[in-house]
PDB file of N, CA and C in Angstrom:
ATOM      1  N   UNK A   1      54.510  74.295 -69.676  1.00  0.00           N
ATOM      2  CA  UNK A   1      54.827  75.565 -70.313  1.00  0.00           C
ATOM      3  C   UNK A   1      56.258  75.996 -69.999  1.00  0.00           C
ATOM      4  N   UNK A   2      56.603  75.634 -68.832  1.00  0.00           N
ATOM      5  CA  UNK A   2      58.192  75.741 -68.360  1.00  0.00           C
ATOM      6  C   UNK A   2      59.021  75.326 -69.371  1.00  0.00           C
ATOM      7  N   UNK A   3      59.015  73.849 -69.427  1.00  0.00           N
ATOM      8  CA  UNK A   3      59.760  73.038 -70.807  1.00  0.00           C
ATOM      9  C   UNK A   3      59.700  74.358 -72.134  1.00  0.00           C
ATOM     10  N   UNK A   4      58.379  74.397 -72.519  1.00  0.00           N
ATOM     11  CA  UNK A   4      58.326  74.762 -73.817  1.00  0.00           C
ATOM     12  C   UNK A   4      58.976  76.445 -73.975  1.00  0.00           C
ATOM     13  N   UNK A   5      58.671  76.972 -72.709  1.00  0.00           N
ATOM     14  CA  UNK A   5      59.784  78.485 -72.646  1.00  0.00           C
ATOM     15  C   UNK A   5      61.129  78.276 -72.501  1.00  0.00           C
ATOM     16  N   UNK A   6      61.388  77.300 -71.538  1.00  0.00           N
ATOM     17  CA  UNK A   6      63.267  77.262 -71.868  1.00  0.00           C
ATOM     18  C   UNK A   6      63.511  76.538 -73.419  1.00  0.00           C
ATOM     19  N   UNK A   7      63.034  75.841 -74.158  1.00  0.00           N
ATOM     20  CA  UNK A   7      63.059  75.282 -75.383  1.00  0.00           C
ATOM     21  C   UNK A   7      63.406  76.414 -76.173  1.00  0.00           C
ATOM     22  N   UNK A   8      62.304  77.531 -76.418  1.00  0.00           N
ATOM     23  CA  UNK A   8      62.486  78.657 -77.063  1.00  0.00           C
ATOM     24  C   UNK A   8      63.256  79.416 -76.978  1.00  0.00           C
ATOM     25  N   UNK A   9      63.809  80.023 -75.740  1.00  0.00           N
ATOM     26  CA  UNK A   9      64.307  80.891 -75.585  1.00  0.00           C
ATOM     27  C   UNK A   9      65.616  79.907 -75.529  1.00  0.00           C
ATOM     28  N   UNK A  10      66.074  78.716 -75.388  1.00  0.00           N
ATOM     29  CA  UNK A  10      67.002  78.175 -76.078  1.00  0.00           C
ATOM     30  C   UNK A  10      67.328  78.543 -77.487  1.00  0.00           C
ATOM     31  N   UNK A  11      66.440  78.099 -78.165  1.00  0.00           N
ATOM     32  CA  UNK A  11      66.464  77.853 -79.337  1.00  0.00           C
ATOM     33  C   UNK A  11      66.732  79.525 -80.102  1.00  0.00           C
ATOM     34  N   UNK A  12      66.274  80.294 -79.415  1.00  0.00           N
ATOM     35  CA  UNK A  12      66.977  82.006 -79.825  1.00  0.00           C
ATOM     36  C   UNK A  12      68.019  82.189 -79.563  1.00  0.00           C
ATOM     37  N   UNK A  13      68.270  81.973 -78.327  1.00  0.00           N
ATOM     38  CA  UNK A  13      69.761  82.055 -77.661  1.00  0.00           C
ATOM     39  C   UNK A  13      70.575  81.574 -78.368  1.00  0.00           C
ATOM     40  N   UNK A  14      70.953  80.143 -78.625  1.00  0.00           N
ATOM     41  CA  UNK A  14      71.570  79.697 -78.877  1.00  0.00           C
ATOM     42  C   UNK A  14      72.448  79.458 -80.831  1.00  0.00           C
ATOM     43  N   UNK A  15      70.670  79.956 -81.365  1.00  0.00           N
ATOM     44  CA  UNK A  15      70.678  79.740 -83.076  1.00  0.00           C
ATOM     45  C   UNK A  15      70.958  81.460 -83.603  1.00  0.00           C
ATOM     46  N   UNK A  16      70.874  82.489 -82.357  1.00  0.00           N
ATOM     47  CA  UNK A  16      70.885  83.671 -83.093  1.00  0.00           C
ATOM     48  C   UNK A  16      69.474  84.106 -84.179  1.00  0.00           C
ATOM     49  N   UNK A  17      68.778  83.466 -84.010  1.00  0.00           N
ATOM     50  CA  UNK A  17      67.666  83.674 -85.325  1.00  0.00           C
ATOM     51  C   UNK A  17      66.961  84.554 -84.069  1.00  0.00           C
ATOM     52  N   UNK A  18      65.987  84.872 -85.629  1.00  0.00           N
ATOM     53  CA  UNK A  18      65.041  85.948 -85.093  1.00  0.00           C
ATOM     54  C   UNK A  18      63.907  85.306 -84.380  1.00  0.00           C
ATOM     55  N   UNK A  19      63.181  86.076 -83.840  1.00  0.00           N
ATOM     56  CA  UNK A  19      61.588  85.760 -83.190  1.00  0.00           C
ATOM     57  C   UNK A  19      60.633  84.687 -84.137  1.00  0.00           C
ATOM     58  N   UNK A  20      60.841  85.434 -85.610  1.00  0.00           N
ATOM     59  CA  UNK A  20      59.814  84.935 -86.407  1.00  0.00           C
ATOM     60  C   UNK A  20      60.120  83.640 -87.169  1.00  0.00           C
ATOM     61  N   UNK A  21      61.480  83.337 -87.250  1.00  0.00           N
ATOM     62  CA  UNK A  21      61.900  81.857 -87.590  1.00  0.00           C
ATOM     63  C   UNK A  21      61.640  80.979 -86.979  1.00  0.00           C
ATOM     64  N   UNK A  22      62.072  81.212 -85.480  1.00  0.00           N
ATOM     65  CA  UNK A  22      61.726  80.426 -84.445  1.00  0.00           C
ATOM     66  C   UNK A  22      60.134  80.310 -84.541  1.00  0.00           C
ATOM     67  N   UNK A  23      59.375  81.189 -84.819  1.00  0.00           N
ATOM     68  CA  UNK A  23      57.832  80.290 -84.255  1.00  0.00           C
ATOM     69  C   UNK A  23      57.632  80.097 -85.599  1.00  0.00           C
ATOM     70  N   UNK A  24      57.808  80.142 -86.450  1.00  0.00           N
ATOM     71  CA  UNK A  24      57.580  79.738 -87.703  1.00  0.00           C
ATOM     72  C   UNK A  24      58.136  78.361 -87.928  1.00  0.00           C
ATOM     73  N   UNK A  25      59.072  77.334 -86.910  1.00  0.00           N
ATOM     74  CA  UNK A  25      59.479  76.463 -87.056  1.00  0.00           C
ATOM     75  C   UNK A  25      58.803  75.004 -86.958  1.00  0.00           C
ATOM     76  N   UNK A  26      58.766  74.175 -87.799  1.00  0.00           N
ATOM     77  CA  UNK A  26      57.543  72.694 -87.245  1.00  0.00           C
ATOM     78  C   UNK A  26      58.517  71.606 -86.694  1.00  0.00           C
ATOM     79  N   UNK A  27      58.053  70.952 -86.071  1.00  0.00           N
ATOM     80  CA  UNK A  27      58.615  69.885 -85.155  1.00  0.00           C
ATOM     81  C   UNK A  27      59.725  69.154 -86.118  1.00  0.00           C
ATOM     82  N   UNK A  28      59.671  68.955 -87.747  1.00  0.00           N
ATOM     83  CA  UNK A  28      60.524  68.504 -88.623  1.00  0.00           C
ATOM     84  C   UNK A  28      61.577  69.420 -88.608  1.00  0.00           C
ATOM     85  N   UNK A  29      61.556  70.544 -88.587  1.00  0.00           N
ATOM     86  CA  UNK A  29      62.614  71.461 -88.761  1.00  0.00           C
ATOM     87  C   UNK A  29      63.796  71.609 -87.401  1.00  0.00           C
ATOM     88  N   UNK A  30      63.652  70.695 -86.910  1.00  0.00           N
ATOM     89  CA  UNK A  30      64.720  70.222 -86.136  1.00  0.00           C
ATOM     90  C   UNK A  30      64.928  68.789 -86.287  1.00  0.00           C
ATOM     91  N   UNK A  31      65.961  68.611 -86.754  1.00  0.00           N
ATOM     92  CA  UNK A  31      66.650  67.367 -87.136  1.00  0.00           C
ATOM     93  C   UNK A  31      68.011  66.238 -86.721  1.00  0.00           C
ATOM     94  N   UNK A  32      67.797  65.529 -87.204  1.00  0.00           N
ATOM     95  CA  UNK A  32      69.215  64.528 -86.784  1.00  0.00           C
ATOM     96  C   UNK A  32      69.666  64.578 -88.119  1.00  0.00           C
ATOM     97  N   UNK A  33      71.135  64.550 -88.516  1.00  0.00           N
ATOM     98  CA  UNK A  33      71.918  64.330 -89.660  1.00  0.00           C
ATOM     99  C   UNK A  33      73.261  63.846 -89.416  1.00  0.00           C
ATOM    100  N   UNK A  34      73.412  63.143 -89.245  1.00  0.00           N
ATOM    101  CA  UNK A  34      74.657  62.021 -88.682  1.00  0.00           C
ATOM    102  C   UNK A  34      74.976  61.909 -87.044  1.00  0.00           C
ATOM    103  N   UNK A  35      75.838  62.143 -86.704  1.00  0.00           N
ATOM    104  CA  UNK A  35      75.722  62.903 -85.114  1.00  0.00           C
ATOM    105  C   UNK A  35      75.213  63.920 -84.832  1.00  0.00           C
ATOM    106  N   UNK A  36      74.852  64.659 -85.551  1.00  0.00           N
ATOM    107  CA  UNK A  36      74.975  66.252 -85.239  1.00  0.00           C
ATOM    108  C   UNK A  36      73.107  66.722 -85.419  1.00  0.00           C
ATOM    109  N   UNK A  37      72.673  67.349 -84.640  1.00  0.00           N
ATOM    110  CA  UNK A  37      71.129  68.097 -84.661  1.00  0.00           C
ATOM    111  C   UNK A  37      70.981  69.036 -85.453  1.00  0.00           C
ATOM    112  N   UNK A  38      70.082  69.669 -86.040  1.00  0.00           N
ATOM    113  CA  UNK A  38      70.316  70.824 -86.723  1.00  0.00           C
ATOM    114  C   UNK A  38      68.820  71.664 -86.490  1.00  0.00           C
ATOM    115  N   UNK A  39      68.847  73.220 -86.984  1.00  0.00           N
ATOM    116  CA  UNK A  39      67.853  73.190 -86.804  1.00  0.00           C
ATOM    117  C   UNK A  39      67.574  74.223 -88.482  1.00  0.00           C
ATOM    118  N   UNK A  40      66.132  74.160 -89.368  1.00  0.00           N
ATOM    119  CA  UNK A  40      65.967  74.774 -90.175  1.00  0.00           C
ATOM    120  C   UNK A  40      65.002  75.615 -90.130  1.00  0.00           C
ATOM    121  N   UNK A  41      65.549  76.750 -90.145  1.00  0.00           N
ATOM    122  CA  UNK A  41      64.802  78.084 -89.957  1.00  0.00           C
ATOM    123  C   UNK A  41      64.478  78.784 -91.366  1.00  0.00           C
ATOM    124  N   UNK A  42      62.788  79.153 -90.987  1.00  0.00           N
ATOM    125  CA  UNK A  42      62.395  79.880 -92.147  1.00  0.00           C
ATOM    126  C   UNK A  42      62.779  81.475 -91.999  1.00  0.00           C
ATOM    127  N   UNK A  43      63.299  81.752 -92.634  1.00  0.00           N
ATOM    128  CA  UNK A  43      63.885  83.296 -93.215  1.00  0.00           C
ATOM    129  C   UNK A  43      63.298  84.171 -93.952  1.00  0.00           C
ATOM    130  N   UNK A  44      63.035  85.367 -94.131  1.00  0.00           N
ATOM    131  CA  UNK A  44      62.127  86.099 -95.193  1.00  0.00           C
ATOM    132  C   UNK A  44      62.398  85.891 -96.313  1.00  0.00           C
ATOM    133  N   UNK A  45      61.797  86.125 -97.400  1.00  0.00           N
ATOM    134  CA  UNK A  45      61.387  85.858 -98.066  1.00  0.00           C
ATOM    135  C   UNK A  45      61.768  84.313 -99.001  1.00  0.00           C
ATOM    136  N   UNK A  46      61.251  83.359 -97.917  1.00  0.00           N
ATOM    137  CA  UNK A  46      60.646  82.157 -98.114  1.00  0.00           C
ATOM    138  C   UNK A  46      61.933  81.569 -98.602  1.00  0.00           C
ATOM    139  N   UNK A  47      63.168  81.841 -97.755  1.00  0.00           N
ATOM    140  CA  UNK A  47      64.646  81.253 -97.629  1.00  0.00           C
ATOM    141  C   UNK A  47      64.566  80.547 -96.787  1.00  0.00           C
ATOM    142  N   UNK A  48      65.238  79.281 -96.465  1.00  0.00           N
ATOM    143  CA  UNK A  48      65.904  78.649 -95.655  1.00  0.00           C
ATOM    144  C   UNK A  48      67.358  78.847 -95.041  1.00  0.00           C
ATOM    145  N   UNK A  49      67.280  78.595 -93.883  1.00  0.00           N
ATOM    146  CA  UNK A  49      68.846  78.750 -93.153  1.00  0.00           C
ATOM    147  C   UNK A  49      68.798  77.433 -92.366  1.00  0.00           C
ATOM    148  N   UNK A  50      70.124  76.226 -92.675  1.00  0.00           N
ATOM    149  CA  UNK A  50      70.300  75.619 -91.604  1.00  0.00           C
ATOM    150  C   UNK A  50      71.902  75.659 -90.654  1.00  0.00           C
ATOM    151  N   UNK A  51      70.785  75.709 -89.744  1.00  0.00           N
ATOM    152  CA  UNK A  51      72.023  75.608 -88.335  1.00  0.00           C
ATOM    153  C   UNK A  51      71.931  74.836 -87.580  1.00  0.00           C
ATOM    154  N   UNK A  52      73.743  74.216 -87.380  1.00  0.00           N
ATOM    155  CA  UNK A  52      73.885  73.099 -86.266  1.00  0.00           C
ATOM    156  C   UNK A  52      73.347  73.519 -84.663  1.00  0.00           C
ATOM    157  N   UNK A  53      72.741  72.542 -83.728  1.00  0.00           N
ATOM    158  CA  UNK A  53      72.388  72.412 -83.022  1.00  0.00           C
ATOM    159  C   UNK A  53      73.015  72.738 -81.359  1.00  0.00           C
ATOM    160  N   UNK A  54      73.203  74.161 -80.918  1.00  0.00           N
ATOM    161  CA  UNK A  54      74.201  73.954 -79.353  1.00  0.00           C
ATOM    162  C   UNK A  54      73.720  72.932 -78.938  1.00  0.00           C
ATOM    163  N   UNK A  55      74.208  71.915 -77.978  1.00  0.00           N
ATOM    164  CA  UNK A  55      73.890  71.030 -77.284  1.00  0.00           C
ATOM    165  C   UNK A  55      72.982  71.008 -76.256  1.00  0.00           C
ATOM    166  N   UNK A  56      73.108  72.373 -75.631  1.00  0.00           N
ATOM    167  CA  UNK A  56      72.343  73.014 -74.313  1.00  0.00           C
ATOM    168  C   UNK A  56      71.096  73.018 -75.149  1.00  0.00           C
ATOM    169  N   UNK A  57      70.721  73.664 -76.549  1.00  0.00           N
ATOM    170  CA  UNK A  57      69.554  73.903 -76.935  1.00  0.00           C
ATOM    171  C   UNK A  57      68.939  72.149 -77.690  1.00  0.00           C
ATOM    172  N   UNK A  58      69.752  71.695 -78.380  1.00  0.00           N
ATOM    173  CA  UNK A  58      69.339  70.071 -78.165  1.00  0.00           C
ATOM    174  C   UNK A  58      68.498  69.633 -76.787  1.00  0.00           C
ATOM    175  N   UNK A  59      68.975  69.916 -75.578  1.00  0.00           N
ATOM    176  CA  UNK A  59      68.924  69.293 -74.486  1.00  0.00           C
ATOM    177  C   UNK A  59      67.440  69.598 -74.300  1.00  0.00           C
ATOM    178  N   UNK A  60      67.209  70.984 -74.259  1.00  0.00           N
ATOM    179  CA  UNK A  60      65.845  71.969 -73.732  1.00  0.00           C
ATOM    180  C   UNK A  60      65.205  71.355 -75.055  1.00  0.00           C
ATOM    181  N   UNK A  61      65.224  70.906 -76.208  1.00  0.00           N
ATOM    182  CA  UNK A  61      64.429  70.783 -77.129  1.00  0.00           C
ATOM    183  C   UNK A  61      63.719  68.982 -76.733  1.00  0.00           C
ATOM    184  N   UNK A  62      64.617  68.879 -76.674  1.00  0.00           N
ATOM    185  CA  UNK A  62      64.294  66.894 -76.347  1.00  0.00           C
ATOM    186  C   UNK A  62      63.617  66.825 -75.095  1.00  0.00           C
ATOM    187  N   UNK A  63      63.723  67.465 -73.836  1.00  0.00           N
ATOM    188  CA  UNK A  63      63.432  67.589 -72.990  1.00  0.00           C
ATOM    189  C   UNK A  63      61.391  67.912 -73.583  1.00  0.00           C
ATOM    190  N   UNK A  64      61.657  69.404 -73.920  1.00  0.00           N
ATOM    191  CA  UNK A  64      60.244  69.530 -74.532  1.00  0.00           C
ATOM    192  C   UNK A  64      59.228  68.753 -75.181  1.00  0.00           C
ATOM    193  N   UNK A  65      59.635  68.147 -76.334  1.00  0.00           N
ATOM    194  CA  UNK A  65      59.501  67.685 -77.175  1.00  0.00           C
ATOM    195  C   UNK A  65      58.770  66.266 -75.970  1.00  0.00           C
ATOM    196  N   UNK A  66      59.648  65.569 -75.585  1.00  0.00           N
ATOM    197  CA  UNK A  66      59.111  64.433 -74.668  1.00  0.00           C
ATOM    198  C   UNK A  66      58.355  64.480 -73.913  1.00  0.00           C
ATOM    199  N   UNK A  67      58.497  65.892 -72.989  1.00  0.00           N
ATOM    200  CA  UNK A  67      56.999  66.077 -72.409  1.00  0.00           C
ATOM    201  C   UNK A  67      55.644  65.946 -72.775  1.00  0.00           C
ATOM    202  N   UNK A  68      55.652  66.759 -74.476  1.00  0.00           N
ATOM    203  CA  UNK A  68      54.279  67.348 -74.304  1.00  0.00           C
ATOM    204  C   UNK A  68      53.978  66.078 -75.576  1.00  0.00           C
ATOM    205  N   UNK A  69      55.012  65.085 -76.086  1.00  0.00           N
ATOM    206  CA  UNK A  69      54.290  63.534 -76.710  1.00  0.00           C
ATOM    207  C   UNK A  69      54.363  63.979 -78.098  1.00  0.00           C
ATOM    208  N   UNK A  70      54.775  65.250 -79.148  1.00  0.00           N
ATOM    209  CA  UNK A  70      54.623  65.436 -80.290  1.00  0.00           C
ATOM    210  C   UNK A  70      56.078  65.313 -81.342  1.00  0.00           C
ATOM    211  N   UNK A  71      57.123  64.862 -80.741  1.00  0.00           N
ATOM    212  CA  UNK A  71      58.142  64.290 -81.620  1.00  0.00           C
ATOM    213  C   UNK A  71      57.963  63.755 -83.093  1.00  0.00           C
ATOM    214  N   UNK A  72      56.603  63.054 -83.115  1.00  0.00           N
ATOM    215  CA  UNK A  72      56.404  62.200 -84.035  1.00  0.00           C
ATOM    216  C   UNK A  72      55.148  63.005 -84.895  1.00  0.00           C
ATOM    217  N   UNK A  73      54.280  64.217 -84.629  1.00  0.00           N
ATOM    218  CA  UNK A  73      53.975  65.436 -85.494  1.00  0.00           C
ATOM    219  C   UNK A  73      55.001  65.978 -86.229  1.00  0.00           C
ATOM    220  N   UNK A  74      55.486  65.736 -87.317  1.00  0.00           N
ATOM    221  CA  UNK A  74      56.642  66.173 -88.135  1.00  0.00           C
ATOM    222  C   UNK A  74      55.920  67.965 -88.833  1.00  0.00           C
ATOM    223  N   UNK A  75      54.488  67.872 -88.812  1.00  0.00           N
ATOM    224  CA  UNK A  75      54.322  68.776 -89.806  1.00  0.00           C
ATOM    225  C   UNK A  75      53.549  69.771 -89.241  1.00  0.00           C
ATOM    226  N   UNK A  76      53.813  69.389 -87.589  1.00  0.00           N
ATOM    227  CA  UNK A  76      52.606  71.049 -86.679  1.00  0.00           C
ATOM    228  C   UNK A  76      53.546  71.831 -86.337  1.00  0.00           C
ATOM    229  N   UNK A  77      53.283  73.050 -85.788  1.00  0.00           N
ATOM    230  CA  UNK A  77      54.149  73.760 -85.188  1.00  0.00           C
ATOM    231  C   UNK A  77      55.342  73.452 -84.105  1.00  0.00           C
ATOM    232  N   UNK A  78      56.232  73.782 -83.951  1.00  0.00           N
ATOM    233  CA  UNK A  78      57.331  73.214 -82.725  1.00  0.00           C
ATOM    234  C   UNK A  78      56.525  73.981 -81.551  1.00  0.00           C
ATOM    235  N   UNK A  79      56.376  75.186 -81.660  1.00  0.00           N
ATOM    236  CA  UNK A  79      55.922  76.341 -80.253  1.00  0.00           C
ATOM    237  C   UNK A  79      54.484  76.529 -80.831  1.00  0.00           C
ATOM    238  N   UNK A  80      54.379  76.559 -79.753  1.00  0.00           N
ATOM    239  CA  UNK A  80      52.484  76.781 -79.746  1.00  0.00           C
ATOM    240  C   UNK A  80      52.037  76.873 -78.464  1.00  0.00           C
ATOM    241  N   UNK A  81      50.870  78.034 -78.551  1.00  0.00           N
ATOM    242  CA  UNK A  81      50.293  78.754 -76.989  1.00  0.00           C
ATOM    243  C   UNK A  81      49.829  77.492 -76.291  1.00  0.00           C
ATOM    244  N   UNK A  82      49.997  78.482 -74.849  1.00  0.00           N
ATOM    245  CA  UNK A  82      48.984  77.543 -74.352  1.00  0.00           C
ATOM    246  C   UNK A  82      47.143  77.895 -74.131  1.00  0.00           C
ATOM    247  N   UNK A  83      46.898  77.001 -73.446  1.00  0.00           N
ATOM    248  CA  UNK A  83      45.368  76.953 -73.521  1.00  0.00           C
ATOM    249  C   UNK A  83      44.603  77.417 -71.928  1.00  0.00           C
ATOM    250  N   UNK A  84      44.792  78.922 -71.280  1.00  0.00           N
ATOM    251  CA  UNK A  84      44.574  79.593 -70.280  1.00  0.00           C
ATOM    252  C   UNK A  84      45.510  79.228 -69.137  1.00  0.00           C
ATOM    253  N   UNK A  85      44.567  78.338 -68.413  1.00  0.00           N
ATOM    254  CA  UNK A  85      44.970  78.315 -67.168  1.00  0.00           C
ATOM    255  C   UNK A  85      45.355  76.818 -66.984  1.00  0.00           C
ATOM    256  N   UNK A  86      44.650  76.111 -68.260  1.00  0.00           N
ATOM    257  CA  UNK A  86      44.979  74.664 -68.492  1.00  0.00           C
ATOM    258  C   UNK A  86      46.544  74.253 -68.489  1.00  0.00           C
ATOM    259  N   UNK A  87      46.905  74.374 -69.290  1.00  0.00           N
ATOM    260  CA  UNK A  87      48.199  74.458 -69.756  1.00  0.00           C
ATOM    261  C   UNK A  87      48.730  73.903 -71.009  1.00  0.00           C
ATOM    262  N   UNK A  88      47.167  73.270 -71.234  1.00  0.00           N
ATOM    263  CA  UNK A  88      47.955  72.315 -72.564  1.00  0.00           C
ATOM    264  C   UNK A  88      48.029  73.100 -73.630  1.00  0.00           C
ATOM    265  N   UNK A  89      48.598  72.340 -74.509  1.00  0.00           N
ATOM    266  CA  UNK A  89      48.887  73.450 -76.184  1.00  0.00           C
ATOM    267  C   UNK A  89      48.136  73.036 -76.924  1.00  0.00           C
ATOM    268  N   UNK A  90      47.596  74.656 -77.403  1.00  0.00           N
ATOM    269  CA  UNK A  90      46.770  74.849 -78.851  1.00  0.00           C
ATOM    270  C   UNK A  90      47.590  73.649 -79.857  1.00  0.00           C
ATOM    271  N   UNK A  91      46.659  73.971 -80.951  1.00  0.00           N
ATOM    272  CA  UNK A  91      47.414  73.192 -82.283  1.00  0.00           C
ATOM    273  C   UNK A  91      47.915  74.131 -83.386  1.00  0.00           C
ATOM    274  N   UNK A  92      47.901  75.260 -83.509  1.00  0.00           N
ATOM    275  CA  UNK A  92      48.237  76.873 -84.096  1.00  0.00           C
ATOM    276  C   UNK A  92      49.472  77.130 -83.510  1.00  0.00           C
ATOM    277  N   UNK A  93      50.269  77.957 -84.336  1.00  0.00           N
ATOM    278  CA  UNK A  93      51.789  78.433 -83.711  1.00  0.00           C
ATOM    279  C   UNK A  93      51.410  79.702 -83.450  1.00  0.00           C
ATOM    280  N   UNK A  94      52.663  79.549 -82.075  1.00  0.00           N
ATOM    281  CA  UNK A  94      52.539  80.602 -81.471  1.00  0.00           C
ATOM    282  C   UNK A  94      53.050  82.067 -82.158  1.00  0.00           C
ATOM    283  N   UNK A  95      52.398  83.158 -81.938  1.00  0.00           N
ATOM    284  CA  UNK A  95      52.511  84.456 -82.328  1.00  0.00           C
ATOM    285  C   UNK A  95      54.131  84.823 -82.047  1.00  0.00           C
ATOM    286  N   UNK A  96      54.703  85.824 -83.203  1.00  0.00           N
ATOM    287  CA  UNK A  96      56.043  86.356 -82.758  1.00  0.00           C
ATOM    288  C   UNK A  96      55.530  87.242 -81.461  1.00  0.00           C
ATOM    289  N   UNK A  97      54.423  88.048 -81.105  1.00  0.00           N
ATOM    290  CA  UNK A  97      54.053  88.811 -79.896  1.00  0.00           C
ATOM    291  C   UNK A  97      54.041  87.906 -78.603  1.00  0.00           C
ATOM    292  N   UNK A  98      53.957  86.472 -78.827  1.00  0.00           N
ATOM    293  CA  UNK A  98      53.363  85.736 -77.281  1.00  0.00           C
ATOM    294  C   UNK A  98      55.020  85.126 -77.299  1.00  0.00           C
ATOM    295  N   UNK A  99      56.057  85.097 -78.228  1.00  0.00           N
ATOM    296  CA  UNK A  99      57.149  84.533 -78.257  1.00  0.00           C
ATOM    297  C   UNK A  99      57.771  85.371 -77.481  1.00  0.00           C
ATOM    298  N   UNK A 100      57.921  86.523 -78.026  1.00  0.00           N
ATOM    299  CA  UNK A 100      58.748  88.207 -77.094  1.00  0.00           C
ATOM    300  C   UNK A 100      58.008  87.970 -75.743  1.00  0.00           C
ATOM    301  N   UNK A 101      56.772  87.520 -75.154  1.00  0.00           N
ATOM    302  CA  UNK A 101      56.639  88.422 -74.158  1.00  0.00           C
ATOM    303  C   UNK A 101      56.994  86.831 -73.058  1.00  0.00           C
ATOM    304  N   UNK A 102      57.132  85.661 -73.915  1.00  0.00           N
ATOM    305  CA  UNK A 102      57.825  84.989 -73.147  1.00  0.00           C
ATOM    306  C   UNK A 102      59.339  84.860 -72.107  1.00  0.00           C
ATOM    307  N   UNK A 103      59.356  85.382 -73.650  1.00  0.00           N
ATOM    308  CA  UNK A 103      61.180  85.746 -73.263  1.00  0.00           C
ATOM    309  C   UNK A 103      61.379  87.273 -72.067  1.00  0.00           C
ATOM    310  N   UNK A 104      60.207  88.147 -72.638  1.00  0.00           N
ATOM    311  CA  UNK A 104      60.503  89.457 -71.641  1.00  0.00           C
ATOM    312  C   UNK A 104      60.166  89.119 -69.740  1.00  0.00           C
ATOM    313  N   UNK A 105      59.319  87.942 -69.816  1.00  0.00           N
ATOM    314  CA  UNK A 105      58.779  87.545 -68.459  1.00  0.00           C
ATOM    315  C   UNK A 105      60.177  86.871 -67.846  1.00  0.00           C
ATOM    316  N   UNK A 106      60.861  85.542 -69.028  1.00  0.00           N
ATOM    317  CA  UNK A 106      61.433  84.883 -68.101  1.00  0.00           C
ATOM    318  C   UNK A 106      63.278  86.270 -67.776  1.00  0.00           C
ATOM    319  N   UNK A 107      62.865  87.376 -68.754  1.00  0.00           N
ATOM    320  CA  UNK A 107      64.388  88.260 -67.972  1.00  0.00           C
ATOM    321  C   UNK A 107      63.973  89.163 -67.170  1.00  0.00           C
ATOM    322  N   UNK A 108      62.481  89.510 -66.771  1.00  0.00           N
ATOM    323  CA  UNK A 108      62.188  89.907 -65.935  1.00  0.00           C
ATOM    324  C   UNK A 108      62.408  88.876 -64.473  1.00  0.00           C
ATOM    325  N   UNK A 109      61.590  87.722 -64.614  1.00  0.00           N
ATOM    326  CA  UNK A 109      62.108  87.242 -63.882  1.00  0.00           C
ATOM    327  C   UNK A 109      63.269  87.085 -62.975  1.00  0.00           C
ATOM    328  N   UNK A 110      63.905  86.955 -64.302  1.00  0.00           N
ATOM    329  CA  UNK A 110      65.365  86.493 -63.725  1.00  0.00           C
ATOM    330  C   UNK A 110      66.003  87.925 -62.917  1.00  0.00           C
ATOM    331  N   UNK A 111      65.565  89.219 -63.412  1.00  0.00           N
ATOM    332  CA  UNK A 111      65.867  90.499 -62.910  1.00  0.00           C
ATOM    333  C   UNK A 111      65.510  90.435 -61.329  1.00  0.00           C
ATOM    334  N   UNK A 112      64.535  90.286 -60.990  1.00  0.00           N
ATOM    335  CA  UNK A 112      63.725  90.479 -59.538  1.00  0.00           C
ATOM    336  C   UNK A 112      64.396  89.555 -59.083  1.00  0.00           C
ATOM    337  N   UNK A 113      64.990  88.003 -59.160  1.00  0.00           N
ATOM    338  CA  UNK A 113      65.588  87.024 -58.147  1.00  0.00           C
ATOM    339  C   UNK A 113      66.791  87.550 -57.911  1.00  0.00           C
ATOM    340  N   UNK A 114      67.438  88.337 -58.827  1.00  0.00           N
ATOM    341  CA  UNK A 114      68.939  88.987 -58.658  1.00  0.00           C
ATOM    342  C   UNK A 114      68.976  89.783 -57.862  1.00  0.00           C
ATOM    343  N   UNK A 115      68.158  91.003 -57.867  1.00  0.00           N
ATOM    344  CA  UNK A 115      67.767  92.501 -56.941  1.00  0.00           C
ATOM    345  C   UNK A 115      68.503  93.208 -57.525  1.00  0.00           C
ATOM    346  N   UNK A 116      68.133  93.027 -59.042  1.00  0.00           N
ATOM    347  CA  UNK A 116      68.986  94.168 -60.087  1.00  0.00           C
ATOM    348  C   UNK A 116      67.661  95.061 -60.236  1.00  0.00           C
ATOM    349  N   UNK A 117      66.326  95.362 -59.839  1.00  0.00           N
ATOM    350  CA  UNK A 117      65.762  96.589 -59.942  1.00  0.00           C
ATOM    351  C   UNK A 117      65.928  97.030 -58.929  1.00  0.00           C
ATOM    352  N   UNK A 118      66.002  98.583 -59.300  1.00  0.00           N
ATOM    353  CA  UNK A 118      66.038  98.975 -57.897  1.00  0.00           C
ATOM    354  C   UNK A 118      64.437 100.008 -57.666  1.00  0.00           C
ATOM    355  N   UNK A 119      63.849 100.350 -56.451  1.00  0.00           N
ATOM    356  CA  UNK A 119      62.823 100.329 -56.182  1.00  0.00           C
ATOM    357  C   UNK A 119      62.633 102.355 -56.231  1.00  0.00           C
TER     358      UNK A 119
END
């Protein structure tokens, strides 16, 4: 689940897209096209946007992607929950609500290792 949260929150960071592109994205919608990665995001009303690939978010994506063995699912979801306490992943994409509260855990996180709350 580590992999698959820095993947995402790569993949926001880095593409500027919204919450709902990103989980709306399938394992095809990140691509190779000569040297260069790309990634194709669904947009409202049933637009496409493609954008080249930061490298950092390449990295967290391949990384993911190799872990959890689905590179070669071209047509399931890229992000998808996990399964309790197990860890493995559903086959359903993940909610724009379980996407946000990924991202709100890992800057919380990152808040408390700093000692930027104060008490």
């Amino acid at each position: 689940m580590g992999l698959r949260d820095r993947a995402l929150i790569g993949v926001m960071v880095y593409s500027f897209a919204r919450v709902s592109a990103v989980v709306n994205m399938n394992v095809d919608d990140y691509y190779r096209q000569g040297k260069r990665s790309w990634f194709r995001l669904h947009e409202k009303n049933g637009k496409f946007h493609e954008v080249p690939v930061h490298h950092t978010a390449e990295e967290y994506l391949d990384a993911y992607l190799h872990a959890v063995g689905m590179a070669d699912q071209k047509k399931t979801p890229l992000f998808r929950p996990a399964m309790g306490k197990s860890g493995l992943l559903r086959l359903q994409r993940m909610s724009r609500v379980d996407a946000r509260q990924r991202y709100a855990n890992r800057i919380f996180a990152l808040r408390i290792g700093r000692g930027m709350l104060s008490g």
